[in-house]
Protein backbone atom coordinates (compact mmCIF):
# COMPACT_ATOMS: atom_id res chain seq x y z
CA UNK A 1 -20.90 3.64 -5.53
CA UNK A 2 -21.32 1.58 -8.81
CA UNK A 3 -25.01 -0.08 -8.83
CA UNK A 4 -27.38 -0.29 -5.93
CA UNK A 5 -26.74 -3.56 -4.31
CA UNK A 6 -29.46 -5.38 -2.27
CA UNK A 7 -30.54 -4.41 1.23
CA UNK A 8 -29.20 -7.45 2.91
CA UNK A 9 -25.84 -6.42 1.54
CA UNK A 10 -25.61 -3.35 3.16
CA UNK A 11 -27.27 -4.05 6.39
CA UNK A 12 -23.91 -6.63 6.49
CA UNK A 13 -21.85 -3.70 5.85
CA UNK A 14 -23.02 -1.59 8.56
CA UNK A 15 -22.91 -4.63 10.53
CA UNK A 16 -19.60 -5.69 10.09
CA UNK A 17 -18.40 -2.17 10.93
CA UNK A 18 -19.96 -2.17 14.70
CA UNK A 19 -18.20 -5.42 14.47
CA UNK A 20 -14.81 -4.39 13.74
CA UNK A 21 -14.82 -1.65 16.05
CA UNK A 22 -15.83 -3.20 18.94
CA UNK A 23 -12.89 -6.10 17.97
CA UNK A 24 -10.04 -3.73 17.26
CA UNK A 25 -11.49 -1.50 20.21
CA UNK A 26 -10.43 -4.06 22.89
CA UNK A 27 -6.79 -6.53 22.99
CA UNK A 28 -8.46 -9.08 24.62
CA UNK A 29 -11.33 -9.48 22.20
CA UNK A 30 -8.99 -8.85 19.54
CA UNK A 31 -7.02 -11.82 20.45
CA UNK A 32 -9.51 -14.42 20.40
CA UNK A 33 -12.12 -13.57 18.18
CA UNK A 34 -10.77 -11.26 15.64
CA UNK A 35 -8.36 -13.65 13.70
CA UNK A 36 -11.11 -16.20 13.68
CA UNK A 37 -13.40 -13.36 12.41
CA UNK A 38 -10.92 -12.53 9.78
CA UNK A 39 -10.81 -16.47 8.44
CA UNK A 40 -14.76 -16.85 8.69
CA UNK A 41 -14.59 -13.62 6.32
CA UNK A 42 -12.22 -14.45 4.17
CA UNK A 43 -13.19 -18.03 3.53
CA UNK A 44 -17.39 -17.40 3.21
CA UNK A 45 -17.94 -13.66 2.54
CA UNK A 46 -14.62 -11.88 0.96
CA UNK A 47 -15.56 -9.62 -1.28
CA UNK A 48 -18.88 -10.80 -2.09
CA UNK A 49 -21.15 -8.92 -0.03
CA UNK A 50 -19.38 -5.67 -1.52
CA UNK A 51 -20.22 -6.90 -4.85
CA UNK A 52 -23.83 -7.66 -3.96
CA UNK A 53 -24.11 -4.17 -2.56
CA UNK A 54 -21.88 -1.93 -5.08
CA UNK A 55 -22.66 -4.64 -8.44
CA UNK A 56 -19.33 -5.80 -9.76
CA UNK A 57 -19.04 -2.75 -12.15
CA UNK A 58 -16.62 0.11 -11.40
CA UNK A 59 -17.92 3.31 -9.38
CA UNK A 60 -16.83 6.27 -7.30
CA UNK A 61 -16.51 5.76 -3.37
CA UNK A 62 -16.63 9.11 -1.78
CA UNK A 63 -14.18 8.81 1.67
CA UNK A 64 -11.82 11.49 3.72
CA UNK A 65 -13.07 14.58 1.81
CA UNK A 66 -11.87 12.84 -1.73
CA UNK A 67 -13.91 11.21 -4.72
CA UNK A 68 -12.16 7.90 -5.72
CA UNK A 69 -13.23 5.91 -9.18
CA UNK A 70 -12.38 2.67 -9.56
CA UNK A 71 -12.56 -0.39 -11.56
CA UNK A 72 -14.12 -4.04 -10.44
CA UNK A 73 -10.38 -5.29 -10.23
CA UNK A 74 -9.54 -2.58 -7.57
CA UNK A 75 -11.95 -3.79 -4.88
CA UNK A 76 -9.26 -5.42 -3.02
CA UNK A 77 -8.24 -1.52 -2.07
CA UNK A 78 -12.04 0.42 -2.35
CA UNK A 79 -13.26 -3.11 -0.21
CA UNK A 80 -12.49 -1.63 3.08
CA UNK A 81 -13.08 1.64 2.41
CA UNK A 82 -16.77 1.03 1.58
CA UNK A 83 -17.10 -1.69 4.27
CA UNK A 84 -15.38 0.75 7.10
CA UNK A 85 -14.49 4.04 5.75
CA UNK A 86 -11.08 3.50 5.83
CA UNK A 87 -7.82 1.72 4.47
CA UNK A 88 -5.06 0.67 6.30
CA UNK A 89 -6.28 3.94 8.90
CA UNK A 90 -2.88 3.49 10.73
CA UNK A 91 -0.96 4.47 7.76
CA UNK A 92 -3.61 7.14 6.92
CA UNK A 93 -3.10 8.73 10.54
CA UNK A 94 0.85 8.63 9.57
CA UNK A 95 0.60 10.41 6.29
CA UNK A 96 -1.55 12.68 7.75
CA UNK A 97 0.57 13.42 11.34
CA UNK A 98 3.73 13.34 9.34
CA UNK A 99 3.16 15.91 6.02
CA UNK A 100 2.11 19.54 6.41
CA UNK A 101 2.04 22.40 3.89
CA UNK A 102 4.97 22.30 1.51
CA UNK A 103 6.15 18.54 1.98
CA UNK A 104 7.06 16.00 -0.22
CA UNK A 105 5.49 12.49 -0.25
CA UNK A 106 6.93 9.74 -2.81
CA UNK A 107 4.21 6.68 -3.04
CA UNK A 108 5.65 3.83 -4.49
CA UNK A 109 2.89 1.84 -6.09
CA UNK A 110 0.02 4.61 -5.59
CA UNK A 111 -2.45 2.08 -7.25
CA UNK A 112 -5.85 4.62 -7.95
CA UNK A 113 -4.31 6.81 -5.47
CA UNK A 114 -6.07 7.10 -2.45
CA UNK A 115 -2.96 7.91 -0.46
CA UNK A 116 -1.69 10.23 -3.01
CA UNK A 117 -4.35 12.11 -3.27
CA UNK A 118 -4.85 12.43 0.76
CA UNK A 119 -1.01 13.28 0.65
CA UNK A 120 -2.13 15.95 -1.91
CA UNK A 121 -4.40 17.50 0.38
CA UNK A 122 -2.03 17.94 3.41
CA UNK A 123 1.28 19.04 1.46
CA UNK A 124 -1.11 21.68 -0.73
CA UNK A 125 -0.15 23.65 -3.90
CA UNK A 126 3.53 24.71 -2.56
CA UNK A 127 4.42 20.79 -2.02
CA UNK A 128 5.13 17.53 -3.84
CA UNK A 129 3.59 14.30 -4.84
CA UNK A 130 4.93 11.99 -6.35
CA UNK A 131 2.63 8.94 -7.34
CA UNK A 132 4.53 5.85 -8.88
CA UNK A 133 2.50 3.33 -11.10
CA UNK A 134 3.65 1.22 -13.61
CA UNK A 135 1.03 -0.41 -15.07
CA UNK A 136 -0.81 1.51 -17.62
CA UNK A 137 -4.50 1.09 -17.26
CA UNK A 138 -4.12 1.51 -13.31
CA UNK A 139 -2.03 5.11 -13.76
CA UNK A 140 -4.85 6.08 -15.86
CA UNK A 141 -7.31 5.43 -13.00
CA UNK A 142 -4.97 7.05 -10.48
CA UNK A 143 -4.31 10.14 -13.19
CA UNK A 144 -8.47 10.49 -13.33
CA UNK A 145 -8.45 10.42 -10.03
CA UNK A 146 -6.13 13.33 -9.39
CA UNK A 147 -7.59 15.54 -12.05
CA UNK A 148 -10.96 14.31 -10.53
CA UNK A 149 -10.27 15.93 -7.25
CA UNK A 150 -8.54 19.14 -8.96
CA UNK A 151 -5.11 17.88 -6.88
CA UNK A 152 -2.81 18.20 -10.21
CA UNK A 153 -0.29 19.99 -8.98
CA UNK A 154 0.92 18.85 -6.66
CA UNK A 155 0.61 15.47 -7.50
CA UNK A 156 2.69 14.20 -10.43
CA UNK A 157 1.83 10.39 -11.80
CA UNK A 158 5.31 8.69 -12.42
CA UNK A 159 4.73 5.22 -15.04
CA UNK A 160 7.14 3.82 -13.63
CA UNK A 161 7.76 0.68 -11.05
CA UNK A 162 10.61 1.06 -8.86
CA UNK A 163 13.67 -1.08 -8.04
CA UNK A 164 17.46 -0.81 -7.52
CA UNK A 165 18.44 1.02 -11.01
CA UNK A 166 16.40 1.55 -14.11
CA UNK A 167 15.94 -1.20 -16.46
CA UNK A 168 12.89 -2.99 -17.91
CA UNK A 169 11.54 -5.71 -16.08
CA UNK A 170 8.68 -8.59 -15.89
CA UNK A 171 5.74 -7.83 -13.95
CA UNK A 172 3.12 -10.77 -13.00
CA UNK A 173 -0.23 -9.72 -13.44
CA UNK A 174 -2.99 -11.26 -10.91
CA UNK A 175 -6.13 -12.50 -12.51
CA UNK A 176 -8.98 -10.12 -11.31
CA UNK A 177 -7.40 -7.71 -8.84
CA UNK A 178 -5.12 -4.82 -9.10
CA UNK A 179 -3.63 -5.17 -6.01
CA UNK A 180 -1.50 -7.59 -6.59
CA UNK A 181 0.63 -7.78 -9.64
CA UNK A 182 4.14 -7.72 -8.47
CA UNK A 183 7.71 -8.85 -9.87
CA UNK A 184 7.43 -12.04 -11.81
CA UNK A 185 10.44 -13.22 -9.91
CA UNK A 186 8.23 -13.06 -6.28
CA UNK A 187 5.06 -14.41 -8.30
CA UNK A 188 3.80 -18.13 -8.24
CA UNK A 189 5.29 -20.11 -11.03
CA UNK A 190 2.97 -22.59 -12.87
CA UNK A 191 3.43 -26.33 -10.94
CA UNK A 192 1.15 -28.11 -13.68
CA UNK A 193 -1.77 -27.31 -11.19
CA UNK A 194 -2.20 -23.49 -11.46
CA UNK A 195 -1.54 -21.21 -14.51
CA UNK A 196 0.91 -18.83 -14.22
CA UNK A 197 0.32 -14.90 -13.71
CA UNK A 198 0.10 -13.47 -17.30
CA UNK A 199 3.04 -11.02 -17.27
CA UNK A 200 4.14 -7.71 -18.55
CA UNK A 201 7.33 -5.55 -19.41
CA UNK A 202 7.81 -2.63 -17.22
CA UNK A 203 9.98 0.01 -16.93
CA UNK A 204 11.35 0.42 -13.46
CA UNK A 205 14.07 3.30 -12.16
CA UNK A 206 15.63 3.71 -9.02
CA UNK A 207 14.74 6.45 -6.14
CA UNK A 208 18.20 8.10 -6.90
CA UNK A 209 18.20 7.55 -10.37
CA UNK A 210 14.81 9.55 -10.59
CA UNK A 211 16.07 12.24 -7.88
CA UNK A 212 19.07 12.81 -9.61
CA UNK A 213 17.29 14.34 -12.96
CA UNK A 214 14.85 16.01 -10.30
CA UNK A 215 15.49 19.93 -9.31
CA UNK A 216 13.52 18.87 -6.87
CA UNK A 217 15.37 17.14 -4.09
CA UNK A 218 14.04 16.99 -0.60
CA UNK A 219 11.69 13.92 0.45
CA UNK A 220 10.03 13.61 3.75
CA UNK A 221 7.92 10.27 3.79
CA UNK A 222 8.03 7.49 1.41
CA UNK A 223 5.29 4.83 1.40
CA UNK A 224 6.35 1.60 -0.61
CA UNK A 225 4.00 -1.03 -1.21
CA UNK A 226 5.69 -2.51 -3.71
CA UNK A 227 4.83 -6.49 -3.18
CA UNK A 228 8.18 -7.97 -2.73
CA UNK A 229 10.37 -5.57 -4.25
CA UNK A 230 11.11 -3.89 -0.65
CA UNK A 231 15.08 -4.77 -0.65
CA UNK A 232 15.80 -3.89 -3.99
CA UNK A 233 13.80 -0.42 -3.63
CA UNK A 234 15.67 0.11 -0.95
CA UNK A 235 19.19 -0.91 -2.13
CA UNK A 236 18.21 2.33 -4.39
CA UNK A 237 17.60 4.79 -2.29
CA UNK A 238 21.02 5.53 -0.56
CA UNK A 239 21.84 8.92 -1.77
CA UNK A 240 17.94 9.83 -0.97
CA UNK A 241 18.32 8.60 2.22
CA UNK A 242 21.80 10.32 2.65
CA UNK A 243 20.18 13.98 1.82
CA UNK A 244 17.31 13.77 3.92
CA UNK A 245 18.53 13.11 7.65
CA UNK A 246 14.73 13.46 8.54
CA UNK A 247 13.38 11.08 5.94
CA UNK A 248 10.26 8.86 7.34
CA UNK A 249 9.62 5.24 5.59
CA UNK A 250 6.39 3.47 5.61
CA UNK A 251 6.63 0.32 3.97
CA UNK A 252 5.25 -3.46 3.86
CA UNK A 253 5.94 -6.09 5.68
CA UNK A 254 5.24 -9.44 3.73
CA UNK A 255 6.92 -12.06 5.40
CA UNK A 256 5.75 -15.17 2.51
CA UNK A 257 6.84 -12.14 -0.50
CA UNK A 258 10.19 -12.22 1.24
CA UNK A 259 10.67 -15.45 1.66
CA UNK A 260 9.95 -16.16 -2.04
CA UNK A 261 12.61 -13.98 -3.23
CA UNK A 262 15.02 -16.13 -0.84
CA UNK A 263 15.32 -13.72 1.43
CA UNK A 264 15.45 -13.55 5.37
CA UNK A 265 13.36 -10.68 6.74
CA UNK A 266 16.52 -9.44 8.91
CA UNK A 267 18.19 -8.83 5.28
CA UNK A 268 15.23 -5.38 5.43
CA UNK A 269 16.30 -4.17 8.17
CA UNK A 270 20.22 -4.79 8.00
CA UNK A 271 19.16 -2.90 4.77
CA UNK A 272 17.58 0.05 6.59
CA UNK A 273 20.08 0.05 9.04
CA UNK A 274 22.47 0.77 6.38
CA UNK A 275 20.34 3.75 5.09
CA UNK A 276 20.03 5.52 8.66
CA UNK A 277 16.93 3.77 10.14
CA UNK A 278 17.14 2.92 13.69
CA UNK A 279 13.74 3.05 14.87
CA UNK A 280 10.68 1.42 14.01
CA UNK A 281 6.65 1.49 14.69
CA UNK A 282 4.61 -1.38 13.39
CA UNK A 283 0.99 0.37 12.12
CA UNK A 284 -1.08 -2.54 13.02
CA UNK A 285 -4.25 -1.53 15.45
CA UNK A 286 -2.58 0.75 17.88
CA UNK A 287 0.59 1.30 16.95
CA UNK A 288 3.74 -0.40 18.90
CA UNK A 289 7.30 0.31 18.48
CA UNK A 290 9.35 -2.54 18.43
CA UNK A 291 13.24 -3.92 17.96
CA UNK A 292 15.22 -5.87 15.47
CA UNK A 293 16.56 -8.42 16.41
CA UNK A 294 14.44 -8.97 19.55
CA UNK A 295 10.90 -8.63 18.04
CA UNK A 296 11.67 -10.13 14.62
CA UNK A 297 9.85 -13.15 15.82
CA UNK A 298 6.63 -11.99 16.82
CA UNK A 299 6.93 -9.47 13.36
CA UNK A 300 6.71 -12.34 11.71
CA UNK A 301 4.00 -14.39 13.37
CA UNK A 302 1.87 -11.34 12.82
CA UNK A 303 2.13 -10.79 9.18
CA UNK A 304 1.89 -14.15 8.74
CA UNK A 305 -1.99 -13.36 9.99
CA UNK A 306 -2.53 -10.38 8.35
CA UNK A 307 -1.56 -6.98 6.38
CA UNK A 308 1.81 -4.73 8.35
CA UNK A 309 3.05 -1.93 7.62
CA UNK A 310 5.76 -0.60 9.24
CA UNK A 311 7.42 3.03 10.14
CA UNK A 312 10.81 3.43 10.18
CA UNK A 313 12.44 6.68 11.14
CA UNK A 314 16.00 7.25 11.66
């Protein structure tokens, strides 16, 4: 993992992770100390005890079986993984529980590809990946990362972002970390304070525009982490959604990304409803179904906190 880092670095690391499980291990301490924990973190530590333990050069971070390179802008995704072994481990469990020998697993923004690649490994030479990435120097890290782990087939890297019909589009860049570049529409605009997100041209295509020149059609989990772009990925999808009756959906929710795109958070859902989804499993800790309208509310208190993904099945 990149450069050896001090020892006080990683005896934090190992610390924090007896931390975290004992927090996420138990509601009650959960509730009072872990969003405090989270702040404390995020406002003195980030991702500088990381650094001072992997060095702020790229590396490979060997997790789940796979070997994962990455660059110092990426940290925001190999972060966790090297402080706790895992990344977002509800969605993990998910992919895992959900694909099986022969399936088919679109990632929308697959970033260096740690889901794809544990897709890969469940769906095996007989199924389908297919790992969306639009920006170039990241689908080269994801594309090394596949041939790395000797997982091409079945994973195919797609340069493309995805929205409601193909086109070429502006993509925000954010200074320093991968993770975030987005729409330039949902990115910060410069208020004479802050410069603005350099930006990019992309091309983008639609999930039905891309299935349509595919021989290829069955899908049985999408993950979209797309950072904003949720309703018009969606709006694309119908006649995916239409041939796949069993079709699972793991995607984002991002309550401030919604809201600036001008959008209420009920306009998802009245958007999933339309494709078929009626039920839904927010991935957050232990998992806990939930309904729309009637949980909407605390939905939105909690990503307002912190990262949630969501499962929707029909």
């Amino acid at each position: 993992m990149g450069r050896s880092g001090s020892v006080l670095g990683r005896l934090y690391l190992e610390g924090r992770r007896v931390v975290r499980r004992l927090v996420i291990g138990n509601d009650a301490v959960d509730r009072s100390l872990g969003v405090l924990l989270r702040r404390f973190e995020r406002r003195f530590i980030g991702l500088s005890a990381v650094r001072r333990t992997v060095g702020d050069e790229g590396g490979v971070v060997r997790v789940d079986g796979l070997e994962l390179g990455y660059r110092a802008e990426d940290l925001g995704v190999v972060a966790p993984l090297i402080m706790h072994g895992a990344y977002e481990p509800e969605t993990r469990d998910v992919v895992q529980a959900v694909l099986s020998p022969g399936s088919t697993f679109v990632d929308l923004g697959a970033h260096i590809g740690y889901f794809s690649l544990l897709a890969a490994r469940q769906v095996g030479r007989h199924g389908r990946v297919y790992a969306f990435e639009p920006v170039a120097e990241t689908a080269n890290v994801l594309e090394e990362n596949v041939k790395r782990n000797d997982l091409m087939p079945p994973v195919q890297v797609v340069r493309r972002g995805i929205y409601e019909r193909p086109a070429e589009l502006t993509f925000a860049l954010a200074e320093g970390s991968s993770v975030s570049n987005k729409m330039a529409a949902v990115a910060p605009s410069g208020d004479g304070t802050r410069t603005p997100a350099p930006t990019r041209t992309i091309a983008v295509t639609s999930l039905d525009a891309f299935f349509a020149d595919e021989t290829h059609r069955t899908v049985d989990l999408i993950k979209m982490d797309v950072e904003g772009a949720e309703l018009p990925a969606m709006r694309g999808m119908a006649e995916v959604s239409r041939a796949n009756p069993n079709l699972k959906l793991i995607f984002e929710f991002h309550d401030q990304n919604l809201r600036q795109l001008g959008l209420d958070p009920m306009q998802l859902f009245d958007q999933l409803n339309d494709l078929g989804f009626r039920r839904y499993v927010c991935l957050h800790r232990r998992p806990r179904p939930f309904r729309v309208p009637d949980d909407l509310a605390w939905l939105v208190a909690l990503s307002q906190k912190t990262n949630v993904n969501i499962l929707a099945e029909k």
